[in-house]
N, C-alpha and C. Protein backbone atom coordinates (compact mmCIF):
# COMPACT_ATOMS: atom_id res chain seq x y z
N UNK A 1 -1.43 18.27 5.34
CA UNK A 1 -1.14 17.15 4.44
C UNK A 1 -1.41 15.84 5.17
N UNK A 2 -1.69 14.94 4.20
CA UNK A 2 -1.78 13.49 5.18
C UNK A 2 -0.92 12.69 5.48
N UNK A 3 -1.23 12.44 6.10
CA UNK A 3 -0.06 11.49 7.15
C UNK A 3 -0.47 9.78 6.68
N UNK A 4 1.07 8.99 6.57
CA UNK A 4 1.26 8.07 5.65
C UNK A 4 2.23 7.23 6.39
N UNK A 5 1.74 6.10 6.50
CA UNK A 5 2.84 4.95 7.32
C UNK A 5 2.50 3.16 7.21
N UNK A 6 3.75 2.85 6.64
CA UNK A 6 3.58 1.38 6.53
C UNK A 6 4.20 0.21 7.33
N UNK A 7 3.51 -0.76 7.57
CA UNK A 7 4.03 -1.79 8.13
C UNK A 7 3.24 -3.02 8.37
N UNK A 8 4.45 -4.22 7.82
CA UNK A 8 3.66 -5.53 7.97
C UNK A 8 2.93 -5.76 6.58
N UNK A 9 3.11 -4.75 5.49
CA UNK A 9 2.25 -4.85 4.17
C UNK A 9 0.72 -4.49 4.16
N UNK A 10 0.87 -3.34 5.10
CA UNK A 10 -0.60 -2.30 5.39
C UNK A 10 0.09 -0.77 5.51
N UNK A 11 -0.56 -0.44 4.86
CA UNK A 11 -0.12 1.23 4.77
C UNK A 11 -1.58 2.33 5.81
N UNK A 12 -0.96 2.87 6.49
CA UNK A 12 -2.19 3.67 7.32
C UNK A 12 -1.91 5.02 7.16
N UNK A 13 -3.29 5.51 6.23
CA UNK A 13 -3.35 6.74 6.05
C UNK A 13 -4.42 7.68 6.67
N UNK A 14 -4.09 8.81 6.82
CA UNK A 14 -5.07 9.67 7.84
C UNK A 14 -5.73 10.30 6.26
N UNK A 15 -7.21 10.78 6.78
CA UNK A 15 -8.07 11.35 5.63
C UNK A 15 -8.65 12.90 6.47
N UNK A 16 -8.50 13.80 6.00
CA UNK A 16 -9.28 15.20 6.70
C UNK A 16 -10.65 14.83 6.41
N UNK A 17 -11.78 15.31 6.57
CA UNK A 17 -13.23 15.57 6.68
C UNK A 17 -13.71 16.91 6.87
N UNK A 18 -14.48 17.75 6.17
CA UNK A 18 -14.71 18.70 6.71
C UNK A 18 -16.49 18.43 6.89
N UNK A 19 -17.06 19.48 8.13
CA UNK A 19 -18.35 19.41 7.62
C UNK A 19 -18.69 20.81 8.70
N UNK A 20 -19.65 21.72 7.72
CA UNK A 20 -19.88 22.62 8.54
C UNK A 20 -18.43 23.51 9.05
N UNK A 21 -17.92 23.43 8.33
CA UNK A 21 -15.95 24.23 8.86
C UNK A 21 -15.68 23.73 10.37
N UNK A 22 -15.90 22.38 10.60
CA UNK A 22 -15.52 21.83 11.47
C UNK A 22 -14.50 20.31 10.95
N UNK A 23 -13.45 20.65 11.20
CA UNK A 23 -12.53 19.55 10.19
C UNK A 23 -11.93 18.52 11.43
N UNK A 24 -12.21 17.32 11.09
CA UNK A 24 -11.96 16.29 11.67
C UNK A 24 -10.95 15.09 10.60
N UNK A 25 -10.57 14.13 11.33
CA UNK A 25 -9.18 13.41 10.95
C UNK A 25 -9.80 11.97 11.16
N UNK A 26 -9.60 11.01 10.28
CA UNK A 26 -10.01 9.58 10.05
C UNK A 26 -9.18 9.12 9.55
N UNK A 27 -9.16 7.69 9.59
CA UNK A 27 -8.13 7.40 9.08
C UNK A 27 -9.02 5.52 7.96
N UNK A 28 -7.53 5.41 7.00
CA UNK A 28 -7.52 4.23 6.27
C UNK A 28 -6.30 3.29 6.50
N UNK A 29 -6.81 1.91 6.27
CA UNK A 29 -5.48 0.92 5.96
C UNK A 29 -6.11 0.42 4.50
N UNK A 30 -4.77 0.58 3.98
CA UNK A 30 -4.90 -0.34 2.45
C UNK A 30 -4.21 -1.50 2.87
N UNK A 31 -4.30 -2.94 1.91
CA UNK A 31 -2.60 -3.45 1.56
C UNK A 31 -1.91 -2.32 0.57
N UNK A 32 -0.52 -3.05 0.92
CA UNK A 32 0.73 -2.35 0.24
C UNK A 32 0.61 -2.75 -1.70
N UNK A 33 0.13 -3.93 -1.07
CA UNK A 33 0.66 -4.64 -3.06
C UNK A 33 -0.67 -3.66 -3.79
N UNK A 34 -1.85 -4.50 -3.17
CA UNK A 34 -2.68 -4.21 -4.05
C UNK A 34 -3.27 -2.81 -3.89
N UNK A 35 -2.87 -2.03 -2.65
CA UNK A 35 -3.78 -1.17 -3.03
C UNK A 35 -5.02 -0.59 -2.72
N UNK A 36 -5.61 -1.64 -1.88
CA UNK A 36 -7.21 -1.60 -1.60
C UNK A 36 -7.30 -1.59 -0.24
N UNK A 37 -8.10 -0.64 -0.22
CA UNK A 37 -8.96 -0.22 1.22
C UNK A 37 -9.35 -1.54 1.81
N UNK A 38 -8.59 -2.24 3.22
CA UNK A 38 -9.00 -3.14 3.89
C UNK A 38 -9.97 -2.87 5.18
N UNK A 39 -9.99 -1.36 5.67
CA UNK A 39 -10.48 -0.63 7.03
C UNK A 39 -11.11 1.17 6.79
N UNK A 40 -11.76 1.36 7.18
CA UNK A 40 -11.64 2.62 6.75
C UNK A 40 -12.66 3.24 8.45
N UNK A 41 -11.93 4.19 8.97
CA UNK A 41 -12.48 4.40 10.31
C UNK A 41 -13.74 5.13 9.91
N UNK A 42 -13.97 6.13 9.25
CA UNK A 42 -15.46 6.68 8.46
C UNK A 42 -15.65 6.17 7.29
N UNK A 43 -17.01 5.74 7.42
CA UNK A 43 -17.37 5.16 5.52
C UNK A 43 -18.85 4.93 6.45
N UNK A 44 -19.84 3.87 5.46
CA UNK A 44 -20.95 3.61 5.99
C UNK A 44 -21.47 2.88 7.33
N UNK A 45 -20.45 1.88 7.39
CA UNK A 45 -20.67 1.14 8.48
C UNK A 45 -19.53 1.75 9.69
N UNK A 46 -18.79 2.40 9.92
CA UNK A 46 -17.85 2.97 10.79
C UNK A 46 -18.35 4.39 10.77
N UNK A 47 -18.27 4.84 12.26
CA UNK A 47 -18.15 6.55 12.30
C UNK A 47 -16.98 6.86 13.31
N UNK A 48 -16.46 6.75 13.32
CA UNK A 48 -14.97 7.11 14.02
C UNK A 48 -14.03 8.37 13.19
N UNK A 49 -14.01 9.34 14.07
CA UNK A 49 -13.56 10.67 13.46
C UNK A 49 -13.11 11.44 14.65
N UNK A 50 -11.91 12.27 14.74
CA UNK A 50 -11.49 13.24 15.84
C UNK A 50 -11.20 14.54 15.09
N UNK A 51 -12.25 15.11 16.23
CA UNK A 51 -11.76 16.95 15.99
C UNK A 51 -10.34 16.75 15.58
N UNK A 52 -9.94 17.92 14.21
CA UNK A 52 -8.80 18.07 13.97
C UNK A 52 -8.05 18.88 15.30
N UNK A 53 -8.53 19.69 15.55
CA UNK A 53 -7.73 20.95 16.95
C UNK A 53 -7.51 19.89 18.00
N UNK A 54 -8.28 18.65 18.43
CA UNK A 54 -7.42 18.11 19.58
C UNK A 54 -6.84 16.58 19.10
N UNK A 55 -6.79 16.81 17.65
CA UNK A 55 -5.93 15.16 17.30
C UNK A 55 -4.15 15.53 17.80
N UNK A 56 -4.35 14.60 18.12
CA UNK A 56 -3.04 14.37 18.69
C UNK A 56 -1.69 13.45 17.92
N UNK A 57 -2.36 12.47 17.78
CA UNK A 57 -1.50 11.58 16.74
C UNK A 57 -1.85 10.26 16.23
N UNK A 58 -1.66 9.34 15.72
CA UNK A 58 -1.69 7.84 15.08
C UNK A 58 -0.14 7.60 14.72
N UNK A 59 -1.01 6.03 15.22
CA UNK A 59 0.58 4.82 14.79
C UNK A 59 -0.16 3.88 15.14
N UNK A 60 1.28 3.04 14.46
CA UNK A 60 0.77 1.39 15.12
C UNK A 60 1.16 1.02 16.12
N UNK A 61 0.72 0.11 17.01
CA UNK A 61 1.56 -0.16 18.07
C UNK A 61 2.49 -0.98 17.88
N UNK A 62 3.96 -0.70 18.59
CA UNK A 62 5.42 -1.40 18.76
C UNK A 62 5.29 -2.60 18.48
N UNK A 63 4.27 -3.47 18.70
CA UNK A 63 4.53 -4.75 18.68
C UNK A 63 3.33 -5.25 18.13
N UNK A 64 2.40 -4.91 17.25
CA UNK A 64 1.37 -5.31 16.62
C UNK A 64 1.10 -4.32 15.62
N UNK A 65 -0.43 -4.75 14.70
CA UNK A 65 -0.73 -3.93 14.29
C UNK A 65 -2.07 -3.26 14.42
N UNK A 66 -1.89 -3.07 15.96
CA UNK A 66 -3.26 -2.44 16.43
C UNK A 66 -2.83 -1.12 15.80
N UNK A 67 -3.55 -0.05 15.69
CA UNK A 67 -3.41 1.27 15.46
C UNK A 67 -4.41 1.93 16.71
N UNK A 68 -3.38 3.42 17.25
CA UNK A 68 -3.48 3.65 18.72
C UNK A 68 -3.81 5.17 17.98
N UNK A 69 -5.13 5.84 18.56
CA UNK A 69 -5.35 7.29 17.74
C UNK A 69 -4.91 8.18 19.20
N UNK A 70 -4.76 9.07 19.48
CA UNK A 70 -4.66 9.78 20.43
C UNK A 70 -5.58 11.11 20.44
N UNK A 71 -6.09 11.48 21.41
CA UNK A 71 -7.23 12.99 21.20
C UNK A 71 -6.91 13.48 22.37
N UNK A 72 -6.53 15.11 22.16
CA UNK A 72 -6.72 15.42 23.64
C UNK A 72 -7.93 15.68 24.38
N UNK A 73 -9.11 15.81 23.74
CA UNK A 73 -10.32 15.57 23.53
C UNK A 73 -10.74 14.25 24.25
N UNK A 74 -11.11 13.30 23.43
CA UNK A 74 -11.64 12.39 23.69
C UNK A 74 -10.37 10.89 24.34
N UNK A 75 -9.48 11.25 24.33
CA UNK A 75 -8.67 10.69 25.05
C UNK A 75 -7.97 9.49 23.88
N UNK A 76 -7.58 8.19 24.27
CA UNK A 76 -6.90 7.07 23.55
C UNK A 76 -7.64 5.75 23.18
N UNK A 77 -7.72 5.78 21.53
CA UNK A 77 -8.31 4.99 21.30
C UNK A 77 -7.69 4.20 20.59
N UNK A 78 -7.95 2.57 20.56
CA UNK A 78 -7.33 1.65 19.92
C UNK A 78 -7.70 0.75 19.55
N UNK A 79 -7.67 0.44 18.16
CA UNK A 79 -8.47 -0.84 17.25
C UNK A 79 -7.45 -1.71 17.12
N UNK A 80 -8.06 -3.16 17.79
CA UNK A 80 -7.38 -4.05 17.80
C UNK A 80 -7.28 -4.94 16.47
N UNK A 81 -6.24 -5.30 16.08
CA UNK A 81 -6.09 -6.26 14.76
C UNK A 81 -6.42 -7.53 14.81
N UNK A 82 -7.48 -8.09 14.23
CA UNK A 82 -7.51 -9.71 14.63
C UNK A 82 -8.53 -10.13 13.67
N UNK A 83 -8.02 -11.33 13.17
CA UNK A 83 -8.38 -11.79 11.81
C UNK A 83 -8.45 -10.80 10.95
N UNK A 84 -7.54 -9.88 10.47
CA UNK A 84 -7.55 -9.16 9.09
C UNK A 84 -8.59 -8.21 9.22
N UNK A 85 -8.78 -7.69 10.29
CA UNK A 85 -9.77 -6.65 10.66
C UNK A 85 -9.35 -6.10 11.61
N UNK A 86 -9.60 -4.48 12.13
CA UNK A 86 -9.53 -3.99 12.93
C UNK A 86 -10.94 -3.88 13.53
N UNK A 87 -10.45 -3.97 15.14
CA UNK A 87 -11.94 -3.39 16.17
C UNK A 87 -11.43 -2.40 16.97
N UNK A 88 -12.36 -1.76 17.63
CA UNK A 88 -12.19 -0.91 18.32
C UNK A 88 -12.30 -1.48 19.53
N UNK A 89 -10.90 -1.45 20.31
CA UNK A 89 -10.96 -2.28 21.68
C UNK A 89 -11.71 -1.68 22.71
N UNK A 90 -10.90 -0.36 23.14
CA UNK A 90 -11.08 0.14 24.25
C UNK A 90 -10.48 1.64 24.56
N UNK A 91 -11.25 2.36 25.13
CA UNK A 91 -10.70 3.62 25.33
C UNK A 91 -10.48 4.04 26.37
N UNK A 92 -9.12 5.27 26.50
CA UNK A 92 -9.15 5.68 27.61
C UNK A 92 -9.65 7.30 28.08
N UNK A 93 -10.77 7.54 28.22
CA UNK A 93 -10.98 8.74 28.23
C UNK A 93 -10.65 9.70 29.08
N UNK A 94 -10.45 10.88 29.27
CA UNK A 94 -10.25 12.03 29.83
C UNK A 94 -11.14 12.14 30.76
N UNK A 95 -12.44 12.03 30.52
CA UNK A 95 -13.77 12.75 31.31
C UNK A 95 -13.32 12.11 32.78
């Protein structure tokens, strides 16, 4: 099932993907009021997706609203919030 969490008047939801029976985990922010997709980690212009078997978790961070993905895979990744957009800051990888 998907995983669902709000804060600050952004709701962040995780989306499954399958392709080839290989299922991977992405995620969305709406606003709260209206409703509408402000971010979406896969769509046309984003490809950001983690193997489902080594997702680990999502949130926001404690004191912002970066959102922090975790992989045991590909290690910790985190899109920074700034001007009403998320980026992808920086990762910490495993390798």
């Amino acid at each position: 099932s998907n995983y669902s969490i709000e804060k600050s008047g952004f709701v962040l939801k995780t989306k499954v993907l399958e392709d080839d029976d290989i299922k991977s985990i992405a995620f969305t922010v709406s606003s709260s009021n209206e409703n509408k997709v402000v971010f979406d980690s896969y769509n046309e212009e984003n490809h950001y997706s983690w193997r489902l078997i080594d997702f680990k978790g999502i949130k926001f961070a404690e004191d912002s609203l970066d959102i922090i993905v975790e992989s045991s895979d590909v290690g910790t990744y985190r899109f920074r919030f700034d001007e009403n957009n998320w980026h992808l800051e920086k990762t910490q990888g495993n390798d």
